[in-house]
C-alpha atoms as a PDB file:
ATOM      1  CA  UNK A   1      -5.692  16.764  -2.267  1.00  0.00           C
ATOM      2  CA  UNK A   2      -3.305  16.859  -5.513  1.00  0.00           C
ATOM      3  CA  UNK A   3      -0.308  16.988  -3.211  1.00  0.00           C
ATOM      4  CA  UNK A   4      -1.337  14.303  -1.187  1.00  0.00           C
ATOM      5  CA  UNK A   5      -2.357  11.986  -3.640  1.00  0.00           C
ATOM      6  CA  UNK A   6       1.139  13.022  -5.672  1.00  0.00           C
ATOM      7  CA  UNK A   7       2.998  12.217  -2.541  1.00  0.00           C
ATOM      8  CA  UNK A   8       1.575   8.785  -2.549  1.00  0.00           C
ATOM      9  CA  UNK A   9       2.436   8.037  -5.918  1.00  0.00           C
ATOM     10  CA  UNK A  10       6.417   8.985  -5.381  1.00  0.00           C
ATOM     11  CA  UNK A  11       6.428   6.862  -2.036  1.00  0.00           C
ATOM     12  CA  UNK A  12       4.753   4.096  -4.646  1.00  0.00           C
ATOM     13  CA  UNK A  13       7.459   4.706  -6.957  1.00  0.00           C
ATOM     14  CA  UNK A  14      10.100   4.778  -4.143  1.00  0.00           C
ATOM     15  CA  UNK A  15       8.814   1.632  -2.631  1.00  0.00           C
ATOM     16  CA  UNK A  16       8.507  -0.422  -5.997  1.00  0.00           C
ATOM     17  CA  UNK A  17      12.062   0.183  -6.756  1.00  0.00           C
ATOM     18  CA  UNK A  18      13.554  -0.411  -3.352  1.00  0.00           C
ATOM     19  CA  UNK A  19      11.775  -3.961  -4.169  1.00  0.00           C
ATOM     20  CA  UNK A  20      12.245  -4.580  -7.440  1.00  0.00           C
ATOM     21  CA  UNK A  21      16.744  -3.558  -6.504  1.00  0.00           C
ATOM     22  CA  UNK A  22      17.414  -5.159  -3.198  1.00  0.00           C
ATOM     23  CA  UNK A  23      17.703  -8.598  -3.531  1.00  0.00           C
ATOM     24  CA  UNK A  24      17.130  -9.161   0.020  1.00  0.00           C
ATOM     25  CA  UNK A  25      14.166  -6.982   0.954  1.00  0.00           C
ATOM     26  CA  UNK A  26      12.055 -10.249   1.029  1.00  0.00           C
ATOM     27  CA  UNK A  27      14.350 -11.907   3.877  1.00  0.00           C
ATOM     28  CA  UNK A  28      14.379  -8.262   5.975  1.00  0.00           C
ATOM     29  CA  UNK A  29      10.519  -8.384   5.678  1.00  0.00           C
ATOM     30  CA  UNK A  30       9.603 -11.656   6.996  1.00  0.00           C
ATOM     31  CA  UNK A  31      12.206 -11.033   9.708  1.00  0.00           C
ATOM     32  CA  UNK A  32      10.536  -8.050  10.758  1.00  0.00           C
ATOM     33  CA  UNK A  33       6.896  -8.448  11.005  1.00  0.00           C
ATOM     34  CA  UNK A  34       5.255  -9.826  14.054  1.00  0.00           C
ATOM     35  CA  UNK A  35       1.706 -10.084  15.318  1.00  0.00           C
ATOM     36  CA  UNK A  36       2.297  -6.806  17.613  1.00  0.00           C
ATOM     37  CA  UNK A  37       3.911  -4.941  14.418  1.00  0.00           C
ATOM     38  CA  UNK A  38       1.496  -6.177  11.927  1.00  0.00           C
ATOM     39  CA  UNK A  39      -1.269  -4.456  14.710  1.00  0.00           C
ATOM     40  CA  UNK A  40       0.197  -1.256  14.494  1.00  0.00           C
ATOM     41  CA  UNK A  41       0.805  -1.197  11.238  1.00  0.00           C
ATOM     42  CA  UNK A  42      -3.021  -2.133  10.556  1.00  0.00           C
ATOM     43  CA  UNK A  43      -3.888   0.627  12.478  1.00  0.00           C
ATOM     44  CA  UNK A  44      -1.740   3.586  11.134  1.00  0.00           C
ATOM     45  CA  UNK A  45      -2.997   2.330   7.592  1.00  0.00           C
ATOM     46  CA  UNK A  46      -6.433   1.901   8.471  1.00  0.00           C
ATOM     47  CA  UNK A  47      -6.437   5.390   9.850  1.00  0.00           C
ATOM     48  CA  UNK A  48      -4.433   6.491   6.596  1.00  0.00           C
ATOM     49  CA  UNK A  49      -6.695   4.844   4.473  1.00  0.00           C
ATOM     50  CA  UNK A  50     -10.129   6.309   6.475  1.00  0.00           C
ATOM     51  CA  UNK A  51      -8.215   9.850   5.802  1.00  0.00           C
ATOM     52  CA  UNK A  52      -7.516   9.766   2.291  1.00  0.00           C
ATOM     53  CA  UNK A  53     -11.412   8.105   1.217  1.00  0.00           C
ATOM     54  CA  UNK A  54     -13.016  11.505   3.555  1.00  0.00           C
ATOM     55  CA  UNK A  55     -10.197  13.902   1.717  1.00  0.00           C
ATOM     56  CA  UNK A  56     -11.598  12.313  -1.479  1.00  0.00           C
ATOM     57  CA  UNK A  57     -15.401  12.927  -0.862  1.00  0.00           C
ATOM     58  CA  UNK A  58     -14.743  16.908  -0.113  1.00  0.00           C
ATOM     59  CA  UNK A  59     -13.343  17.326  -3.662  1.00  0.00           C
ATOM     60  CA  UNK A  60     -15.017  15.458  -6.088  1.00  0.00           C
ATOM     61  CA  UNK A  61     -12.540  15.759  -9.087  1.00  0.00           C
ATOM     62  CA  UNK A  62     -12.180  12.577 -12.399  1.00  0.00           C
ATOM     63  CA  UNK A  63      -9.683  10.923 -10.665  1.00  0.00           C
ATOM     64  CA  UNK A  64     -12.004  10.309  -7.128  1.00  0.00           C
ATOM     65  CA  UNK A  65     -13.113   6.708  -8.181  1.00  0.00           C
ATOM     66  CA  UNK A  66      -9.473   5.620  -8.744  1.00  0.00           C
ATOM     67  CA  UNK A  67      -8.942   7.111  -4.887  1.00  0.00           C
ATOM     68  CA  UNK A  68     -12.292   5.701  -3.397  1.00  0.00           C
ATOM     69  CA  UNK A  69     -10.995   2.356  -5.087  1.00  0.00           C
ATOM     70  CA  UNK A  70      -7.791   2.569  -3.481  1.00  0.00           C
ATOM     71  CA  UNK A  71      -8.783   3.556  -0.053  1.00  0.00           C
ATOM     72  CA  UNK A  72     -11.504   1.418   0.528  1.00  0.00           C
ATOM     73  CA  UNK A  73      -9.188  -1.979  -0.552  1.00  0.00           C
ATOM     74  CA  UNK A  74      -6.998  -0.192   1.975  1.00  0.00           C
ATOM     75  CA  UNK A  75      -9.511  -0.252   4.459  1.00  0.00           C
ATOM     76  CA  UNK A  76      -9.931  -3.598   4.030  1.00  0.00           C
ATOM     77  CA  UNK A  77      -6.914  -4.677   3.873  1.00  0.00           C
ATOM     78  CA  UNK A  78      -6.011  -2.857   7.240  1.00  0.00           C
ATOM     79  CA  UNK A  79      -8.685  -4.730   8.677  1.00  0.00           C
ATOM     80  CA  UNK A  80      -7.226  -8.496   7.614  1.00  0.00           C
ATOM     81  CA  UNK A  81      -3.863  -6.978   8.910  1.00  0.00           C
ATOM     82  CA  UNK A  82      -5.905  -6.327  12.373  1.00  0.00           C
ATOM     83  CA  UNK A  83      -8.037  -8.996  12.814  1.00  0.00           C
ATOM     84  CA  UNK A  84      -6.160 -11.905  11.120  1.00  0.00           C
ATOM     85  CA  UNK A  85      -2.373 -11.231  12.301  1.00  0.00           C
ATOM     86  CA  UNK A  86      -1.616 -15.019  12.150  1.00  0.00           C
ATOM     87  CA  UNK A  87      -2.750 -15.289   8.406  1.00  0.00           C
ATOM     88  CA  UNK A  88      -0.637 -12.240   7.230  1.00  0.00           C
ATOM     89  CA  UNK A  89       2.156 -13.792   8.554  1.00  0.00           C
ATOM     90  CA  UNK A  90       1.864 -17.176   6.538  1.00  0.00           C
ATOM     91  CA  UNK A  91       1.032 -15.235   4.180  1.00  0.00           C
ATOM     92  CA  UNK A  92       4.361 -12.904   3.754  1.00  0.00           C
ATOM     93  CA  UNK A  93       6.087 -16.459   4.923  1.00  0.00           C
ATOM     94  CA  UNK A  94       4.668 -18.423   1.797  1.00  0.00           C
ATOM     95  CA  UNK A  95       5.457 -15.510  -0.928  1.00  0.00           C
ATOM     96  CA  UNK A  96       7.686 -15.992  -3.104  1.00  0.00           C
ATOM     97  CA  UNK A  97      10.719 -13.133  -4.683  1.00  0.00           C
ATOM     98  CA  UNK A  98       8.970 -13.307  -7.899  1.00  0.00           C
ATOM     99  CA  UNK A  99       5.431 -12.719  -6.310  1.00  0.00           C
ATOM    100  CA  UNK A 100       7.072  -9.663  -4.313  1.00  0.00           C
ATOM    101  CA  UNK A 101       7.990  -8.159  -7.549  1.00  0.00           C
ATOM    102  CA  UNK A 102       5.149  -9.025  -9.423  1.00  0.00           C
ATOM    103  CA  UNK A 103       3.410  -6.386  -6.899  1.00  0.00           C
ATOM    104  CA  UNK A 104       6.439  -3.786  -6.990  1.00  0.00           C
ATOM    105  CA  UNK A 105       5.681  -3.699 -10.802  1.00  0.00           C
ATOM    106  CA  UNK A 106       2.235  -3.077 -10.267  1.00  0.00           C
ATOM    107  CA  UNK A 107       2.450  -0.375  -7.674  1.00  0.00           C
ATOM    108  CA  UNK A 108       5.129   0.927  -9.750  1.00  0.00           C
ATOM    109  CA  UNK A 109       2.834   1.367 -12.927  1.00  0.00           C
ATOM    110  CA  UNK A 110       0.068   2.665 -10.459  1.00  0.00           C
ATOM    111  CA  UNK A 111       2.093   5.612  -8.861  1.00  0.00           C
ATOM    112  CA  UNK A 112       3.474   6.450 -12.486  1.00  0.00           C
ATOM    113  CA  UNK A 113      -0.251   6.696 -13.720  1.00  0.00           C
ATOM    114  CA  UNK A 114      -1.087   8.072 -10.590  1.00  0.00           C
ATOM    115  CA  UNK A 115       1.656  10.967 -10.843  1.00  0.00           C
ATOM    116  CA  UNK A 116       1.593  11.490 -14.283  1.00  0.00           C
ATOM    117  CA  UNK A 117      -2.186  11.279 -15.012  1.00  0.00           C
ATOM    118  CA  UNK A 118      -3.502  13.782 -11.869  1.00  0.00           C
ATOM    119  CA  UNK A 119      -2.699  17.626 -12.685  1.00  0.00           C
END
């Protein structure tokens, strides 16, 4: 469970600065994202997010609340990205470059606490 959750805090990391650097990440992801993408990609992160909350229950450690937290807004939000494909899309089409980095900033600071702070 350690690696896993470790391995989602450098993909975090990753992510945030591939945001936060390339000016143009915004344009490449509304150009990308359909209804048909936005299913599948509801689906592998629902299923994702329904693995990581039953990993969490078999080893009860300090850290499992941050994980339930974070896999259960993940199944939620996999479910919006299933059910609601048209509102994702206005959405991502409304937001803003500052918005988009507001969020790479967070998820930065949560895979650093998340790598840093789980042992």
């Amino acid at each position: 469970m350690i690696i896993l959750i470790k391995t989602i805090a450098i993909w975090l990391i990753i992510y945030s600065v591939l945001i936060l650097f390339k000016p143009d990440f915004l344009s490449l992801m509304k150009s990308i994202y359909s209804k048909s993408s936005l299913f599948h990609t509801g689906i592998v992160y629902l299923f994702f997010s329904i693995f990581l909350l039953l990993t969490n229950y078999e080893t009860p450690t300090d850290y499992s609340l941050i994980i339930t937290i974070i896999s259960i807004s993940g199944i939620i939000k996999s479910c919006v990205i299933i059910i609601f494909p048209a509102y994702v899309i206005r959405r991502i089409d409304k937001m803003t470059l500052l918005v988009l980095r507001i969020r790479a900033l967070i998820g930065f600071s949560l895979g650093v606490l998340l790598l840093y702070s789980i042992y």
